[in-house]
Protein backbone atom coordinates (compact mmCIF):
# COMPACT_ATOMS: atom_id res chain seq x y z
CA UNK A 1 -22.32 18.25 77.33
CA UNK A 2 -24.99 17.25 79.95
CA UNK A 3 -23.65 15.24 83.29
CA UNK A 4 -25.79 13.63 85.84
CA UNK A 5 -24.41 13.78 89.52
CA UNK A 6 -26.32 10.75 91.35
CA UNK A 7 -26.23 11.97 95.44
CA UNK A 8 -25.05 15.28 94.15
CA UNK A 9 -26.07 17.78 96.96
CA UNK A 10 -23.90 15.86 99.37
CA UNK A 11 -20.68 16.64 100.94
CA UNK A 12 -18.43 15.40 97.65
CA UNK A 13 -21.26 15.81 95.53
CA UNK A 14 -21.49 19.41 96.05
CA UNK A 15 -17.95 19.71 95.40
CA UNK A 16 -18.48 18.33 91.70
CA UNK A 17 -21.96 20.08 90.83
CA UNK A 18 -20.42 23.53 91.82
CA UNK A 19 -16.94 22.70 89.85
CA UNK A 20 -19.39 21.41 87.00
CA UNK A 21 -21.45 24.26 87.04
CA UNK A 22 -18.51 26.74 86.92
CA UNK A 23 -17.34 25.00 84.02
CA UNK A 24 -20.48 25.88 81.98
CA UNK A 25 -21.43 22.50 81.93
CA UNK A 26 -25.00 21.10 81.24
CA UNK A 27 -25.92 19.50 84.98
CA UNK A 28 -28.73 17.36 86.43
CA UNK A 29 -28.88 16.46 90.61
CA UNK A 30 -30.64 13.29 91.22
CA UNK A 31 -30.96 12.90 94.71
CA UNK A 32 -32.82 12.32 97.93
CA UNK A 33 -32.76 15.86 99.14
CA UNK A 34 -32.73 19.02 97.01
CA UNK A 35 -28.87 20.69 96.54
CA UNK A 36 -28.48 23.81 97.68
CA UNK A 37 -27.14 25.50 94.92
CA UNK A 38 -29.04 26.83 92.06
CA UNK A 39 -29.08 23.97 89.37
CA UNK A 40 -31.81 21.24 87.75
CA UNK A 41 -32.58 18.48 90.30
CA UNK A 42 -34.93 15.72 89.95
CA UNK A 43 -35.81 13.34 92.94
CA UNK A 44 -34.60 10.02 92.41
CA UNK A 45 -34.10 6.59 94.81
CA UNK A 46 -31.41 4.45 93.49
CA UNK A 47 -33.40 1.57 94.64
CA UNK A 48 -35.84 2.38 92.26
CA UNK A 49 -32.80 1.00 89.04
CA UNK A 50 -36.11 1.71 86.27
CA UNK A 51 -37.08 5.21 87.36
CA UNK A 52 -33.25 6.42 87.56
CA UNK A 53 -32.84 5.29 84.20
CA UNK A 54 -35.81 7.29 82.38
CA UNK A 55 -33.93 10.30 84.68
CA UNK A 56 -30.58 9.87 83.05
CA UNK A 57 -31.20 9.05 79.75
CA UNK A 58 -29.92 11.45 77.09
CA UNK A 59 -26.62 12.30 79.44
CA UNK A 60 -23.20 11.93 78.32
CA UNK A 61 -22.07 10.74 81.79
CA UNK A 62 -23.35 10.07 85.16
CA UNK A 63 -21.12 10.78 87.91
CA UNK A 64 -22.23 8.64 90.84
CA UNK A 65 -21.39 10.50 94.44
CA UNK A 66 -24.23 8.34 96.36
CA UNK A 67 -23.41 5.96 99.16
CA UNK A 68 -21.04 3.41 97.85
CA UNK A 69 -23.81 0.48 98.22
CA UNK A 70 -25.40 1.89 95.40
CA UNK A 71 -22.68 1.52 92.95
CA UNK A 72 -24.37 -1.37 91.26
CA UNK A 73 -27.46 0.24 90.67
CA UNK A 74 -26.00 3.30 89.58
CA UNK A 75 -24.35 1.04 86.82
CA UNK A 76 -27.72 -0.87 85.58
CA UNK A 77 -29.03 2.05 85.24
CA UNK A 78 -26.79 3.49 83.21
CA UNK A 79 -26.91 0.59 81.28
CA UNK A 80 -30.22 0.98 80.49
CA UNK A 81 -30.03 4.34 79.29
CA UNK A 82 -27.37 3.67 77.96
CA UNK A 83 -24.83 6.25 79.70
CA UNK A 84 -21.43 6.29 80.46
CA UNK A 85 -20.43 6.02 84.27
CA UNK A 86 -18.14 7.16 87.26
CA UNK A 87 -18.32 7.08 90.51
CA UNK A 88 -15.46 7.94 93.59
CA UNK A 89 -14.59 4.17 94.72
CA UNK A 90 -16.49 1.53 96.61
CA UNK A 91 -14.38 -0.53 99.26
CA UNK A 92 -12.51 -3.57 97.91
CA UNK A 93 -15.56 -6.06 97.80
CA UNK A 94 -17.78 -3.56 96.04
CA UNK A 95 -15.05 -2.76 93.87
CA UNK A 96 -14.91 -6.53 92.61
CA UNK A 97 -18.35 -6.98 92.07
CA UNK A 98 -18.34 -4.09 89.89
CA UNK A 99 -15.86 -5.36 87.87
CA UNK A 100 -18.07 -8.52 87.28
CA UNK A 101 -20.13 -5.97 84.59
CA UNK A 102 -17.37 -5.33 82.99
CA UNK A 103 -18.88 -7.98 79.71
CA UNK A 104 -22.17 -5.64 79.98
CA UNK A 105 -20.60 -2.35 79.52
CA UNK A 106 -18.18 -3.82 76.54
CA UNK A 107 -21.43 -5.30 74.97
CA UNK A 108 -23.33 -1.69 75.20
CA UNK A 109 -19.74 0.56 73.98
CA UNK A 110 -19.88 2.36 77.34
CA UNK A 111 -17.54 3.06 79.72
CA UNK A 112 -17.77 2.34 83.56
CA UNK A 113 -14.98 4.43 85.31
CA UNK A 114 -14.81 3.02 89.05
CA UNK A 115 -13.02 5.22 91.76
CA UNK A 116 -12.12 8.61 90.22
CA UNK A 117 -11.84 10.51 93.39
CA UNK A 118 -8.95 10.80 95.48
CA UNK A 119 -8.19 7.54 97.01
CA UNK A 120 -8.75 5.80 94.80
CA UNK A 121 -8.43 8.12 91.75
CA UNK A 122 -5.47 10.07 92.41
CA UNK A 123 -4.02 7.54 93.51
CA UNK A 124 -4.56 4.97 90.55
CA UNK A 125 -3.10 7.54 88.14
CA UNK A 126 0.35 8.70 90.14
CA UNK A 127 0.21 4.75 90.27
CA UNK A 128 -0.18 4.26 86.87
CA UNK A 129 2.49 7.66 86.25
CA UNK A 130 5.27 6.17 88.28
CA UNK A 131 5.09 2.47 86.56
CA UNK A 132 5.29 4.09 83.29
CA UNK A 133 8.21 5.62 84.21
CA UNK A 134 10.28 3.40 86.70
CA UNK A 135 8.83 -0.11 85.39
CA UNK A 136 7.31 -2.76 88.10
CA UNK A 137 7.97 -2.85 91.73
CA UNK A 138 8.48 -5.49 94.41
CA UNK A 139 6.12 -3.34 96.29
CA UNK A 140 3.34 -0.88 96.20
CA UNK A 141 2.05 1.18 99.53
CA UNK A 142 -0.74 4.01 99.51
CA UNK A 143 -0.83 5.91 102.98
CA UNK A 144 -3.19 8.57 103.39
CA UNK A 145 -2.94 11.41 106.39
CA UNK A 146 -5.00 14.09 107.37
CA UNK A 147 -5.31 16.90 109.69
CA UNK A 148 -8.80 18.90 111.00
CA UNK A 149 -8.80 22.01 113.20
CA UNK A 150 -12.83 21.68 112.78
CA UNK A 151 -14.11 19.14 114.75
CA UNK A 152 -16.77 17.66 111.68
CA UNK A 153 -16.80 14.84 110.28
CA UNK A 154 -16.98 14.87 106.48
CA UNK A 155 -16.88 11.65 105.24
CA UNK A 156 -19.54 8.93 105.37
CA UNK A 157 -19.87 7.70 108.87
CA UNK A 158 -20.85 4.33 106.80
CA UNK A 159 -17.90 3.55 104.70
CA UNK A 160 -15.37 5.04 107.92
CA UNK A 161 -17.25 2.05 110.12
CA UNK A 162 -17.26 -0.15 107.23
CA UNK A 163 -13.35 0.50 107.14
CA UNK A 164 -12.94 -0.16 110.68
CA UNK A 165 -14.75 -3.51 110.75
CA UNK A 166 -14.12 -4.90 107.54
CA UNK A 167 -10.79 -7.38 107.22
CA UNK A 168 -8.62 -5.87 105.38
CA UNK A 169 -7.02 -7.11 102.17
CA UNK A 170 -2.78 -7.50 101.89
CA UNK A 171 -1.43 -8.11 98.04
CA UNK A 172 1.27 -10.82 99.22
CA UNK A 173 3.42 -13.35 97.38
CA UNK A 174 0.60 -13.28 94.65
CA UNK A 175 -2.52 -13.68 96.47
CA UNK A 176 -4.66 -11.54 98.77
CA UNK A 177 -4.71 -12.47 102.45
CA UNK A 178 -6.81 -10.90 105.15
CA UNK A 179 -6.07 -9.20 108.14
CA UNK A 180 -8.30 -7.52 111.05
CA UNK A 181 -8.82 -3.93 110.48
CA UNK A 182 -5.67 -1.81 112.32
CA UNK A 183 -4.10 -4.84 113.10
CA UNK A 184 -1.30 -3.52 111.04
CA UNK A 185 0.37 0.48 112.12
CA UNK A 186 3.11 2.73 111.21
CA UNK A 187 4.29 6.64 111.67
CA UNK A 188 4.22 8.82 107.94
CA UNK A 189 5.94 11.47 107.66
CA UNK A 190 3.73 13.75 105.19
CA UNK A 191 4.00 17.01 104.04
CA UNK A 192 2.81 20.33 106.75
CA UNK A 193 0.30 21.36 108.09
CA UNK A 194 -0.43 17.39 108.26
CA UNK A 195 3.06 16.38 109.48
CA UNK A 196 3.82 12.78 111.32
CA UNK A 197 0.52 10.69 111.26
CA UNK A 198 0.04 7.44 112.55
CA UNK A 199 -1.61 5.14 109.79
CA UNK A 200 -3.51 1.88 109.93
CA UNK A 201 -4.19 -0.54 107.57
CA UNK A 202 -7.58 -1.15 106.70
CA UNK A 203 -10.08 -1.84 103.36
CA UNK A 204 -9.33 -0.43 100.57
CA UNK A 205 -10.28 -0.15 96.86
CA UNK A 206 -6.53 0.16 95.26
CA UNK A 207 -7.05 -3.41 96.30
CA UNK A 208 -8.48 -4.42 94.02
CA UNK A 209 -6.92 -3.87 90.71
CA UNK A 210 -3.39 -3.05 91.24
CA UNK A 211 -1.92 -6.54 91.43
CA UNK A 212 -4.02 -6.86 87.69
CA UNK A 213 -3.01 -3.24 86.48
CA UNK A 214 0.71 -3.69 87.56
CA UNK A 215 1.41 -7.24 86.98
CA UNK A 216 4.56 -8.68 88.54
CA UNK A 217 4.10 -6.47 92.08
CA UNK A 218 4.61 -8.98 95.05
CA UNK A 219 3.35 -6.55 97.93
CA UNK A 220 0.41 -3.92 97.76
CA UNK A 221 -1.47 -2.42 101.01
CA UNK A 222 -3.23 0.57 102.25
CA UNK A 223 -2.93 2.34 105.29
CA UNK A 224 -4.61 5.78 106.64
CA UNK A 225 -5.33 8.21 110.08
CA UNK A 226 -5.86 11.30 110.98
CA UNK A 227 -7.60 13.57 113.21
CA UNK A 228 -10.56 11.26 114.73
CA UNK A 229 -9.88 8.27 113.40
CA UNK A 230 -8.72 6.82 116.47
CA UNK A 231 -11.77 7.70 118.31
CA UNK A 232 -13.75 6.20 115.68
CA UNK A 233 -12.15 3.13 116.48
CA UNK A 234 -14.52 2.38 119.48
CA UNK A 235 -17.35 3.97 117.65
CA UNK A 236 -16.96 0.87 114.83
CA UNK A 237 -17.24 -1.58 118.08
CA UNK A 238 -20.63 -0.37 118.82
CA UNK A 239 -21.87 0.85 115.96
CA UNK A 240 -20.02 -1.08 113.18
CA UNK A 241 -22.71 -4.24 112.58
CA UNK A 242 -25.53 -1.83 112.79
CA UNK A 243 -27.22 -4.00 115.06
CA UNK A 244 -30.88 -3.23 116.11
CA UNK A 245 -31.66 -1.61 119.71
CA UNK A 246 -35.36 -0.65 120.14
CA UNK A 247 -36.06 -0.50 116.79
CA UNK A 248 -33.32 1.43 115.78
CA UNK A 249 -30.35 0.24 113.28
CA UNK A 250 -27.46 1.41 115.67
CA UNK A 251 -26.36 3.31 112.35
CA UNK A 252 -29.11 5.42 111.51
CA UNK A 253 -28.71 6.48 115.20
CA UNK A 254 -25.20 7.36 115.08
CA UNK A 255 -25.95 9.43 111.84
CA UNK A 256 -29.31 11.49 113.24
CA UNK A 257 -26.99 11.86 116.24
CA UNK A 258 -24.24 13.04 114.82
CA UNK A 259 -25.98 15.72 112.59
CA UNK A 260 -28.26 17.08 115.97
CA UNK A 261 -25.18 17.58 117.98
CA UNK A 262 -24.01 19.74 114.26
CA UNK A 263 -20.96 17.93 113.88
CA UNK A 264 -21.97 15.99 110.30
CA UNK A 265 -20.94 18.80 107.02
CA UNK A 266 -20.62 22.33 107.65
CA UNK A 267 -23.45 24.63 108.10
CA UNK A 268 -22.96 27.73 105.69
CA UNK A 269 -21.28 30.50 108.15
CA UNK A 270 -18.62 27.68 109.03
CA UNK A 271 -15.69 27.58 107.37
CA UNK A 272 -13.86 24.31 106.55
CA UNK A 273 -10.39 23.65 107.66
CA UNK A 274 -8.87 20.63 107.24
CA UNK A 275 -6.00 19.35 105.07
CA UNK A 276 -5.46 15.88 103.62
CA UNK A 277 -2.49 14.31 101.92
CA UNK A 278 -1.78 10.74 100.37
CA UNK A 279 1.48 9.03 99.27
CA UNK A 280 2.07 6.33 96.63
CA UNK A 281 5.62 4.53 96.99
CA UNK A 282 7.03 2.59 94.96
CA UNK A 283 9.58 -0.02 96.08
CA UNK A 284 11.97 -1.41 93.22
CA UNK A 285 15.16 -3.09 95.74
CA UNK A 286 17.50 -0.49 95.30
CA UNK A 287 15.57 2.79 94.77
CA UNK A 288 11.92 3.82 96.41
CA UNK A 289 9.94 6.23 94.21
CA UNK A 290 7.34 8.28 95.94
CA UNK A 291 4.71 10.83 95.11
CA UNK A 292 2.72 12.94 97.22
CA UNK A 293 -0.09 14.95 96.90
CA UNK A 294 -1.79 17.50 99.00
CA UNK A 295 -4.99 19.75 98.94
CA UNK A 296 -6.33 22.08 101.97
CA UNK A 297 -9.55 24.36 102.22
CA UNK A 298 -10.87 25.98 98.79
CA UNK A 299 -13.90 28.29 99.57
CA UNK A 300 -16.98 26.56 101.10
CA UNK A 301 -14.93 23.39 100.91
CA UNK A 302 -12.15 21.56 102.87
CA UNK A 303 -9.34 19.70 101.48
CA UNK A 304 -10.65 16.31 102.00
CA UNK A 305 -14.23 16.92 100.24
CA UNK A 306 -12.40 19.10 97.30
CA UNK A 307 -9.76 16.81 96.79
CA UNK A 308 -12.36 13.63 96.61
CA UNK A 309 -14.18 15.90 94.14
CA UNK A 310 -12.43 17.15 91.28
CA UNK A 311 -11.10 14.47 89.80
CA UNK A 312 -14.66 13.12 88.25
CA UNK A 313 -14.27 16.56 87.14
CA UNK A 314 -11.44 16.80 85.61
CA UNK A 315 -12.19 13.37 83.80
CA UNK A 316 -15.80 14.46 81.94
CA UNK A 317 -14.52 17.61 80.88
CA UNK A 318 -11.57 15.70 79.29
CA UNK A 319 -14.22 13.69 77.56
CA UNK A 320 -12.58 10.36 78.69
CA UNK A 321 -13.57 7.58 76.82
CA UNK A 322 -13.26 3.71 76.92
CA UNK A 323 -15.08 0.56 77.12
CA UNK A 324 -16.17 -1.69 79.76
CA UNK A 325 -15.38 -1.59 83.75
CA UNK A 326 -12.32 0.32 84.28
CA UNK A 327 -10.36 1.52 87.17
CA UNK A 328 -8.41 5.11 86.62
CA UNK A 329 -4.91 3.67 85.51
CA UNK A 330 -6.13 2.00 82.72
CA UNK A 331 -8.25 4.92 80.81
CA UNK A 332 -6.57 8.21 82.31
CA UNK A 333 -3.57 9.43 81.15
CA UNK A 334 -1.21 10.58 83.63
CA UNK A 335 0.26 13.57 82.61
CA UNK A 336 -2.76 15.76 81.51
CA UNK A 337 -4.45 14.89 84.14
CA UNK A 338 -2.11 15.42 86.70
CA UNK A 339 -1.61 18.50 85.09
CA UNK A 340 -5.01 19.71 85.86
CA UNK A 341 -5.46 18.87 89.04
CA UNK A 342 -2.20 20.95 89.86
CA UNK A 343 -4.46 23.88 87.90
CA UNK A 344 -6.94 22.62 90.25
CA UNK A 345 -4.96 23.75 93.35
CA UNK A 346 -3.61 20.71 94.14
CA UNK A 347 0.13 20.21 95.22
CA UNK A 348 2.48 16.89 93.92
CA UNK A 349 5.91 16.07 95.87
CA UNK A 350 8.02 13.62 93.55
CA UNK A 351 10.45 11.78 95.94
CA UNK A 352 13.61 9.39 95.05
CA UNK A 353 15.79 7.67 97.06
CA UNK A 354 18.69 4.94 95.93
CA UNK A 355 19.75 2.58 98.28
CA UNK A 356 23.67 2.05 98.33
């Protein structure tokens, strides 16, 4: 089997070319900047939709971990070669645009798998477990927690901001309405060393395709925080509409900043340390399901990159198949999968509580 990873020597995309690799599999890194682990890497510019194409062509799937703006050329191009696709989620706009190629990828017999990481990913499939099992809720809420002893940031600084400026989208009384990013708060409990977290509602893929994937749900929202996030809060004031000082997108400042001052990814004599959790509750009247689940460090990675990473994983070397522009809970099957990732390392809380 041979498996592109688009933006694969970045944070999450070195995650998935070293799980790849140990796995034996067949891997290609297209990117910007050479990885730094031993494996084939071509340069590649995903503006550039023909050239990516020629560079892919042959694979069985591409796993996209690039910025999430390039989602849509990711997917040409793999329709031009003729590849199937996956990629780790792309905000709740980008995730509806990318369902408008769903009629392409039918047409060519490939499969598009958007948002197989952690949230989404993870999420869509205890989602998708839990409705197969309990039936359809009045309400659906994913909160996400985490906890960092390190001081780094390892996220993009683009989609946090983009998070924090965005409106986000609320699933209610069958229609999406908007709301201003953290307008919306509440205290979750999760599991230690994360503990009581105060989460905020903001933009969110699960968005999406939940009310479509679990028809009948009259409430869905998202809400997350964590270590930093609050202080990214005024951060998303000033540099959130990337307005240009000088010359200079206020962005691409915040990002060259961030990685002088060292505090962007971990150099390699650091050693990661931060733990992230995420809950998906079900509400049905009388009895709230919930599931939890967990990861921390593993090796050169913390829990937030690893658990972002090896789901895409998990899902080529289960050779999933389908056609057209799919999220998670409509092509992965629960219980294998789920199964894996707790191989993987990764810990699941089932919760159930009846209401008298």
């Amino acid at each position: 089997m041979r498996v592109v990873v688009l933006g694969g020597s970045g944070l999450i995309g070195s995650v998935i070319v070293s799980e790849l690799v140990r796995s034996n599999v067949d891997v290609l890194v297209i990117d910007l900047v050479k990885p730094r682990f031993d494996v084939e890497y071509l340069f590649g510019d995903l503006n550039n939709i023909d050239d990516i194409a020629s560079k892919i062509r042959g694979a069985d799937y591409v796993i996209n971990a690039a910025q999430y703006y390039f989602n849509i050329n990711a997917m040409k191009a793999c329709l031009k070669a003729g590849v199937n696709y996956m990629d780790l989620g792309g905000l709740f706009w980008m995730t509806q645009r990318q369902l408008e190629l769903n009629d392409e990828f039918e047409r060519e017999g490939l499969l598009a798998l958007i948002g197989i990481g952690a949230e989404p990913g993870i999420t869509n499939v205890v989602a998708a477990w839990i409705y197969r099992n309990h039936g359809t809720p009045i309400s659906i809420k994913i909160r996400d927690g985490w906890v960092s002893r390190s001081g780094k940031i390892n996220w993009s600084v683009d989609t946090q901001l983009d998070e924090l400026s965005m409106k986000a989208p609320v699933f209610e009384g069958g229609e999406y309405k908007y709301y201003e990013p953290t307008s919306r708060s509440e205290y979750v409990d999760f599991v230690e060393p994360i503990g009581r977290v105060r989460t905020y509602l903001t933009i969110h893929s699960e968005l999406a395709t939940f009310p479509q994937s679990f028809s009948g749900v009259r409430y869905v929202d998202w809400m997350e925080g964590g270590t930093g996030f609050e202080d990214m809060f005024v951060l998303a004031r000033l540099f959130g509409d990337n307005t240009e000082v000088m010359g200079i997108k206020s962005r691409t400042y915040l990002r060259e900043l961030l990685r002088a001052k060292g505090l962007l990814g971990y150099s390699s004599d650091e050693v990661p340390d931060e733990w992230e959790s995420a809950k998906v509750i079900f509400d049905y009247g009388d009895k709230t399901v919930e599931v939890e689940f967990m990861s921390g460090p593993h090796g050169m990675f913390d829990g937030t990159q690893y658990m972002t990473g090896i789901p895409s994983v998990i899902a080529v070397l289960s050779r999933v198949s389908g056609r057209g522009v799919l999220p998670p809970e409509r092509v992965i099957e629960p219980e294998p999968f789920i199964s894996k990732l707790k191989e993987k390392g990764i810990a699941f809380y089932y919760r159930e509580s009846r209401r008298l």
